[in-house]
N, C-alpha and C. Protein backbone atom coordinates (compact mmCIF):
# COMPACT_ATOMS: atom_id res chain seq x y z
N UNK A 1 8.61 -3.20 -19.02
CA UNK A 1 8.31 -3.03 -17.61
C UNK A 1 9.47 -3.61 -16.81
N UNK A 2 9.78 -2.90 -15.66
CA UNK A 2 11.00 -3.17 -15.15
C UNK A 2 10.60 -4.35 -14.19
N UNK A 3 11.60 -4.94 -13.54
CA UNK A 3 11.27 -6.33 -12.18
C UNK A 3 10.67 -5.20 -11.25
N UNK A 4 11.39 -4.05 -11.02
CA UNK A 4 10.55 -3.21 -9.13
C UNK A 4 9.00 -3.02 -10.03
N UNK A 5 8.40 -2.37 -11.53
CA UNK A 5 7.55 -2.43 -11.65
C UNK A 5 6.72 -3.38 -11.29
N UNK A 6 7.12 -4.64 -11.92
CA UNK A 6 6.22 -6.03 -12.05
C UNK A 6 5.90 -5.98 -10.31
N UNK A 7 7.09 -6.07 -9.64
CA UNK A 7 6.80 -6.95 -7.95
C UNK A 7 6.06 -5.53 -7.85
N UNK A 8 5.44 -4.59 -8.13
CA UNK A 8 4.47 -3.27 -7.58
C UNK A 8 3.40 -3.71 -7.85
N UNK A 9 2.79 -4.02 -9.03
CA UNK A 9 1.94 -4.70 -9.35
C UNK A 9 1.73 -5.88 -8.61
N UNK A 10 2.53 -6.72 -8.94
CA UNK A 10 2.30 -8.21 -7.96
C UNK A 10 1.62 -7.84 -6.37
N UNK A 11 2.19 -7.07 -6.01
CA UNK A 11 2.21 -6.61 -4.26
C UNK A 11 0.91 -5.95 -4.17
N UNK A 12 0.36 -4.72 -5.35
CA UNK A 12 -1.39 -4.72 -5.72
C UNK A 12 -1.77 -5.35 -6.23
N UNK A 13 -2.00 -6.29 -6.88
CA UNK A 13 -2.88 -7.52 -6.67
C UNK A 13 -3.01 -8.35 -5.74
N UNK A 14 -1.92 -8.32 -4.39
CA UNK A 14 -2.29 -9.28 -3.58
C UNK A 14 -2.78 -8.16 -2.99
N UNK A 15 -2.63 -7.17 -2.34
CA UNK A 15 -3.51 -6.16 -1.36
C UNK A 15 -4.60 -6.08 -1.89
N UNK A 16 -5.04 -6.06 -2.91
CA UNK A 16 -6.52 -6.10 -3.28
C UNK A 16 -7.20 -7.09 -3.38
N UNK A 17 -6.37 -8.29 -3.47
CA UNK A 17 -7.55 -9.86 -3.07
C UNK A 17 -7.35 -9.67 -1.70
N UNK A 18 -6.72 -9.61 -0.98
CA UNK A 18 -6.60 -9.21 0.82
C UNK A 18 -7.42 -8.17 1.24
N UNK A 19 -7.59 -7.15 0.73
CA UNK A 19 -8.53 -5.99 1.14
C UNK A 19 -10.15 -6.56 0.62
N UNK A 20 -10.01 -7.34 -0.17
CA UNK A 20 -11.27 -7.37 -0.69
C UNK A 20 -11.94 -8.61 0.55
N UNK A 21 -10.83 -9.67 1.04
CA UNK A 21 -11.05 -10.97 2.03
C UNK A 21 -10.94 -10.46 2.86
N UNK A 22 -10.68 -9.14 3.61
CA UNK A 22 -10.92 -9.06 4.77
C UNK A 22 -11.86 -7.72 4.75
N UNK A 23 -12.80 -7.05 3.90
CA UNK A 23 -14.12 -6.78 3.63
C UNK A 23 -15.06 -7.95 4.41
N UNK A 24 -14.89 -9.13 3.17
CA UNK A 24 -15.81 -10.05 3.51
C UNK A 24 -15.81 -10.65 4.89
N UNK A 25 -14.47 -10.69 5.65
CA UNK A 25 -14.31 -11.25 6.52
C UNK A 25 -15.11 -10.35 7.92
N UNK A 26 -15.07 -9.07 7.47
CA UNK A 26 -15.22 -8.05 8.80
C UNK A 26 -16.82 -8.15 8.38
N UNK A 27 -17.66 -8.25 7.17
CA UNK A 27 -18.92 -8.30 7.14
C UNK A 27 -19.21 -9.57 7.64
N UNK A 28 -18.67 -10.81 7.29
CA UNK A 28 -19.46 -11.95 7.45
C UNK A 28 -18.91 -12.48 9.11
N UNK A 29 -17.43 -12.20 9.41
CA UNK A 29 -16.85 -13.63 10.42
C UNK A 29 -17.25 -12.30 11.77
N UNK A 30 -16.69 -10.77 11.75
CA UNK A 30 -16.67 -9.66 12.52
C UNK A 30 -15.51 -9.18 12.60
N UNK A 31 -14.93 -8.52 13.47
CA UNK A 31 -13.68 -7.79 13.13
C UNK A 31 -13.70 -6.49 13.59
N UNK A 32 -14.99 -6.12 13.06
CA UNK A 32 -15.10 -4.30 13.83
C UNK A 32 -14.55 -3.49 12.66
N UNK A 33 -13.70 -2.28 13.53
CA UNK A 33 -13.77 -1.62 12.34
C UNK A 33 -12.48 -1.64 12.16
N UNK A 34 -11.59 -2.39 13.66
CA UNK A 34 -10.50 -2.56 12.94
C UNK A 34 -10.32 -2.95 11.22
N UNK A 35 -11.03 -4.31 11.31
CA UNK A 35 -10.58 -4.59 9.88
C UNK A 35 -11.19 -4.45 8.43
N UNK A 36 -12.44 -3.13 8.82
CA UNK A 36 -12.73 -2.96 7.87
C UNK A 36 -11.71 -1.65 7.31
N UNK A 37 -11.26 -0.85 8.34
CA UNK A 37 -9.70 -0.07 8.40
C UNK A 37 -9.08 -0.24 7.49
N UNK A 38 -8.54 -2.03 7.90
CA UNK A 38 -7.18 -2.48 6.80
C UNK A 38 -7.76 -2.66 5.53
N UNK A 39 -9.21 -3.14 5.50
CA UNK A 39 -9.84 -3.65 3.84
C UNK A 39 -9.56 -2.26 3.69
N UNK A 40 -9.87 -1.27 4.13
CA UNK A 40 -10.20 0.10 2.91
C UNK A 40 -8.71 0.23 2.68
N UNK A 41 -7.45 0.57 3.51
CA UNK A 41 -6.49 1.03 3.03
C UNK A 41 -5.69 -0.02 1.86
N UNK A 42 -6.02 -1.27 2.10
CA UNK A 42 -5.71 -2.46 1.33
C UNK A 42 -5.79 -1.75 -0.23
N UNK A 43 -7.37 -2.05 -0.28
CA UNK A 43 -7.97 -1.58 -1.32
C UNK A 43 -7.46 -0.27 -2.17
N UNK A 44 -7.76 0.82 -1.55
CA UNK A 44 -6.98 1.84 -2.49
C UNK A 44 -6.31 2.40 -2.30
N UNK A 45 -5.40 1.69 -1.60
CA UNK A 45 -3.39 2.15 -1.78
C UNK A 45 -3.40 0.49 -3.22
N UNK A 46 -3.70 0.02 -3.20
CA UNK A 46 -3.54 -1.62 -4.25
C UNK A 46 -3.59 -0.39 -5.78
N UNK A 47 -4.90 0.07 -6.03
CA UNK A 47 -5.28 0.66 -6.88
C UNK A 47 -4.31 1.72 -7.16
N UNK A 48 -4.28 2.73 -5.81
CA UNK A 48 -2.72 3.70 -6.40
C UNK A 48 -2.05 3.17 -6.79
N UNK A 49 -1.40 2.03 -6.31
CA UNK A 49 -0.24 1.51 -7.07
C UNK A 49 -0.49 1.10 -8.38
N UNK A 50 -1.42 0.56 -8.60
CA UNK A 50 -1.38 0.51 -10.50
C UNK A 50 -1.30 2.00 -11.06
N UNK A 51 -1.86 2.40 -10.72
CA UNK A 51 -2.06 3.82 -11.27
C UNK A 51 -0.39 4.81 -11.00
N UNK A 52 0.17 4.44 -10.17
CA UNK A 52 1.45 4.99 -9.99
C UNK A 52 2.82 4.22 -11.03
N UNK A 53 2.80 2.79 -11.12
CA UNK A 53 3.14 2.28 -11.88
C UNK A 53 2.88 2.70 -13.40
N UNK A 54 1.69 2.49 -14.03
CA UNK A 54 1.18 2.95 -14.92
C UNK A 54 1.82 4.69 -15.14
N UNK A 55 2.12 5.43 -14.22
CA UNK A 55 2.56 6.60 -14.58
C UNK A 55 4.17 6.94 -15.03
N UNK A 56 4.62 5.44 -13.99
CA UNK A 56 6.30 5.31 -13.93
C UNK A 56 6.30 5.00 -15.06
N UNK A 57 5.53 4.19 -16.08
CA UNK A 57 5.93 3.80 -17.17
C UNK A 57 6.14 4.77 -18.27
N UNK A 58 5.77 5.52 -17.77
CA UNK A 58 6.03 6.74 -19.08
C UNK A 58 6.80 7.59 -18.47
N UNK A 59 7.63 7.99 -17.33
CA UNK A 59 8.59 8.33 -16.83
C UNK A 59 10.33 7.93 -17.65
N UNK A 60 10.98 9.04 -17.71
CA UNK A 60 12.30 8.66 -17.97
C UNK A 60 12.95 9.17 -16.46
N UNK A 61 12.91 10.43 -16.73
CA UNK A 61 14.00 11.20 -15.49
C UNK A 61 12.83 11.39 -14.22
N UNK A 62 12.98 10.94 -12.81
CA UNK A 62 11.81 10.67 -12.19
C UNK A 62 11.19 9.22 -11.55
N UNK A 63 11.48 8.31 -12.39
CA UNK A 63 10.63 7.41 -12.34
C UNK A 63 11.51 6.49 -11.37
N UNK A 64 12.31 7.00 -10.59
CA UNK A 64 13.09 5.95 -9.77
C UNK A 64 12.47 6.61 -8.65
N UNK A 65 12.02 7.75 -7.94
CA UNK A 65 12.21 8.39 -7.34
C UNK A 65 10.13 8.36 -6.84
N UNK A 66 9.57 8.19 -7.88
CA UNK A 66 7.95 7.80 -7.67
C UNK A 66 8.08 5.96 -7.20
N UNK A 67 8.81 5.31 -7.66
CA UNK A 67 9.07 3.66 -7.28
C UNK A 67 9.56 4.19 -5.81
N UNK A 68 10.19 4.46 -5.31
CA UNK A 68 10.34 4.89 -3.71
C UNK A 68 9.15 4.94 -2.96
N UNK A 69 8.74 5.94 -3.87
CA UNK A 69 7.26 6.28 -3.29
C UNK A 69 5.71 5.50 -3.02
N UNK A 70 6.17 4.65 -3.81
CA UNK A 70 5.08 3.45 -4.29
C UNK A 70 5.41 2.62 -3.49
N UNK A 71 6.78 2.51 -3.62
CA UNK A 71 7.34 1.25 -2.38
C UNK A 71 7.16 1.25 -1.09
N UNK A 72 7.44 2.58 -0.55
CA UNK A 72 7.21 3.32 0.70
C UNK A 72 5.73 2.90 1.04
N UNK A 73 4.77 3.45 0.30
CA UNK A 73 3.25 3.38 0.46
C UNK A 73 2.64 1.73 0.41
N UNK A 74 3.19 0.86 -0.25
CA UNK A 74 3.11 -0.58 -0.45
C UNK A 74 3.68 -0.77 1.22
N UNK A 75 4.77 -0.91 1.80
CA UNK A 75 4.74 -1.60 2.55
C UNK A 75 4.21 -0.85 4.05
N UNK A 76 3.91 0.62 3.94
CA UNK A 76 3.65 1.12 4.93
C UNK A 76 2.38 0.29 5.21
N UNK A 77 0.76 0.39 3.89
CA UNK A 77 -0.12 0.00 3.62
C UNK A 77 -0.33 -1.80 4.28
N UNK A 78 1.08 -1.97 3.41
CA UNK A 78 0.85 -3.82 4.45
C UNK A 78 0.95 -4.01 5.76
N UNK A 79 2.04 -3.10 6.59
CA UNK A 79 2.34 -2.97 7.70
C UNK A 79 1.08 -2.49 8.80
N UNK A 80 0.73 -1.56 8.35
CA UNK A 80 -0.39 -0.80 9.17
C UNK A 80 -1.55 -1.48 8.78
N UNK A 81 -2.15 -2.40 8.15
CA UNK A 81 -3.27 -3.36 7.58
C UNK A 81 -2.95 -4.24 8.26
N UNK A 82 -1.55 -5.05 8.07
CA UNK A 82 -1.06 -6.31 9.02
C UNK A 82 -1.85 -6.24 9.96
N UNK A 83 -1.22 -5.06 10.87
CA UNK A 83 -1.22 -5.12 12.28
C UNK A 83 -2.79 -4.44 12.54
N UNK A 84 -3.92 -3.94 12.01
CA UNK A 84 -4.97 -4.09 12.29
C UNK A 84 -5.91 -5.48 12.35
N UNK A 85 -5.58 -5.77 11.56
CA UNK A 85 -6.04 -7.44 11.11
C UNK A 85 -5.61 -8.58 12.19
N UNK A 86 -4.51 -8.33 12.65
CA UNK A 86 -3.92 -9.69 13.61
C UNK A 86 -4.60 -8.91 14.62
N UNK A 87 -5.05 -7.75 14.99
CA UNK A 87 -5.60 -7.43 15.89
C UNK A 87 -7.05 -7.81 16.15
N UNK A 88 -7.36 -7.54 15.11
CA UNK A 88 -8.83 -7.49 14.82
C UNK A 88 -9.13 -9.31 14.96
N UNK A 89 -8.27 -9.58 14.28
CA UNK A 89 -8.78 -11.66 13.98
C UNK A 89 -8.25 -12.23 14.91
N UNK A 90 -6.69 -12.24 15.72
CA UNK A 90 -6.24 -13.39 16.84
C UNK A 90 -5.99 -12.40 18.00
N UNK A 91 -6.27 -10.88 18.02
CA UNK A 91 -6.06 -9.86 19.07
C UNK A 91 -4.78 -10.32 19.40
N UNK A 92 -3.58 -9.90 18.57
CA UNK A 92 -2.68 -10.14 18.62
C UNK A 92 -1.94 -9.02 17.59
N UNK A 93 -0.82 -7.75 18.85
CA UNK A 93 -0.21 -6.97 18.07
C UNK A 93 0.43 -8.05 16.49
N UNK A 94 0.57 -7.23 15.81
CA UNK A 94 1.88 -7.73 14.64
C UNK A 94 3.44 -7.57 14.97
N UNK A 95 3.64 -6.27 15.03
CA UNK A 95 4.69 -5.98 15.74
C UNK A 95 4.73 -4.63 16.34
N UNK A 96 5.57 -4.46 17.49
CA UNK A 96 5.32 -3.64 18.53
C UNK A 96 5.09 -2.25 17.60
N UNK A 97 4.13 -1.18 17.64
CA UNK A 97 4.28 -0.23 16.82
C UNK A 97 4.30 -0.13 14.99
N UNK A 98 3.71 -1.47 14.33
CA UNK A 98 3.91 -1.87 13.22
C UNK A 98 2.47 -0.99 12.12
N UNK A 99 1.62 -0.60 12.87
CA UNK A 99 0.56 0.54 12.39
C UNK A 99 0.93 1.78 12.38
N UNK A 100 1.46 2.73 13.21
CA UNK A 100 1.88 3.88 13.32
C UNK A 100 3.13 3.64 12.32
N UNK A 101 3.80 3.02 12.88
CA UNK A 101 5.19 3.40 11.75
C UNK A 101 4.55 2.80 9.90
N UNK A 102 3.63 1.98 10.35
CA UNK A 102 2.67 1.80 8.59
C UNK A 102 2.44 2.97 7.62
N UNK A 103 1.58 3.43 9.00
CA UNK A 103 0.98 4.80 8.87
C UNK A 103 2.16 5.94 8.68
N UNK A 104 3.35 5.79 9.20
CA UNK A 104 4.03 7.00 9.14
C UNK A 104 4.77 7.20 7.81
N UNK A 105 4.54 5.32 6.99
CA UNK A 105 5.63 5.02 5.97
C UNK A 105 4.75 5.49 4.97
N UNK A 106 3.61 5.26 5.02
CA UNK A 106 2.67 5.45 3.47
C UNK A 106 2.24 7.24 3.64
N UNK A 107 2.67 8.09 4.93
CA UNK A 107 2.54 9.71 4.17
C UNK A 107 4.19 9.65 3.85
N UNK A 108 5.12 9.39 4.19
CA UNK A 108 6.07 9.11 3.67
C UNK A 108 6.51 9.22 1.98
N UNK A 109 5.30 7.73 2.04
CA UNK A 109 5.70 7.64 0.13
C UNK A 109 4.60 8.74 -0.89
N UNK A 110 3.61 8.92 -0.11
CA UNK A 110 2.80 9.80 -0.57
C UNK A 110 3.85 11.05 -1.22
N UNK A 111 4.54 11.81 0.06
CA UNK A 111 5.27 12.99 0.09
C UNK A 111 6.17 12.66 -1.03
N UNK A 112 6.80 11.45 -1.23
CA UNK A 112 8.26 10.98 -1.93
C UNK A 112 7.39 11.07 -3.50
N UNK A 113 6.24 10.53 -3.66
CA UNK A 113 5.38 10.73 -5.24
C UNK A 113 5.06 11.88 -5.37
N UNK A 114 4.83 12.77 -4.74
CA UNK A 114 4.68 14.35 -5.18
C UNK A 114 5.79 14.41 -5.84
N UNK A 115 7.08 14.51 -4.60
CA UNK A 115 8.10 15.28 -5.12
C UNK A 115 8.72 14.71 -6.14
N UNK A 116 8.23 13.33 -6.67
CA UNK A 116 8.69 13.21 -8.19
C UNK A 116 8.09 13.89 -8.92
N UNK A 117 7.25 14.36 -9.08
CA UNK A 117 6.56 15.38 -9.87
C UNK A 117 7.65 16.49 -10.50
N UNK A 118 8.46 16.72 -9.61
CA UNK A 118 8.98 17.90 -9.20
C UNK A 118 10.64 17.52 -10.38
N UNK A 119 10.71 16.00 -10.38
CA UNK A 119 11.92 16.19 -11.20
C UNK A 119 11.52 15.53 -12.63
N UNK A 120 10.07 15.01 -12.77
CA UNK A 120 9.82 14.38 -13.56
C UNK A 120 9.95 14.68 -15.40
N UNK A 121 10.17 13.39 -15.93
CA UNK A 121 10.31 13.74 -17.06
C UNK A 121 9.91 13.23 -18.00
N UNK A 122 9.34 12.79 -19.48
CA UNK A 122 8.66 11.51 -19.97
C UNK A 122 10.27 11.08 -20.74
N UNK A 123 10.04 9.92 -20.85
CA UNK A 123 10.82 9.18 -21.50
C UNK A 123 11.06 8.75 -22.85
């Protein structure tokens, strides 16, 4: 497993103890729906990413090009979660426009994991 694999993984496992704490947080403390928003995208963009990883691993020709894609979707996912959450908990943007461009990064990596499909190869 490569280091960009491992930190993909690392980066879903923390979005999924985070998606899962700010579940609890929007049921128990409130939040609305802002942050039940960020728990869901937390949650299964965390899970794609194992599952995208898990696919890179059997990738030879390709598998740089789905890590884009994963990467793309990882930080779009944190970005656009961030900034629901600081909204939702201290009503406080994250950064100016940091959801939309979240949002614009994770169809982004979505689009970028198809089109590895497209050159993919097993290894």
């Amino acid at each position: 497993m490569t280091l960009w694999t491992r930190v993909l993984v690392v980066l879903a496992g923390l979005m999924g103890a985070a998606g899962v704490a700010s579940a609890a947080a929007a049921a128990h403390v409130g939040g609305g729906s802002n942050l039940e928003t960020a728990a869901h995208f937390l949650l299964f963009h965390a899970s794609a990413l194992v599952g995208l990883c898990a696919i890179g691993l059997m990738l030879g020709r390709g598998r740089v090009v789905l890590q884009l894609g994963a990467s793309a979707i990882a930080l779009g996912a944190l970005l656009f979660s961030g900034d629901l959450a600081s909204r939702a908990l201290m009503e406080v943007k994250l950064l100016g426009g940091s959801a939309p461009f979240g949002g614009s990064l994770m169809i982004l990596g979505w689009l970028t994991v198809g089109a590895s499909a497209l050159v993919a190869r097993r290894a």
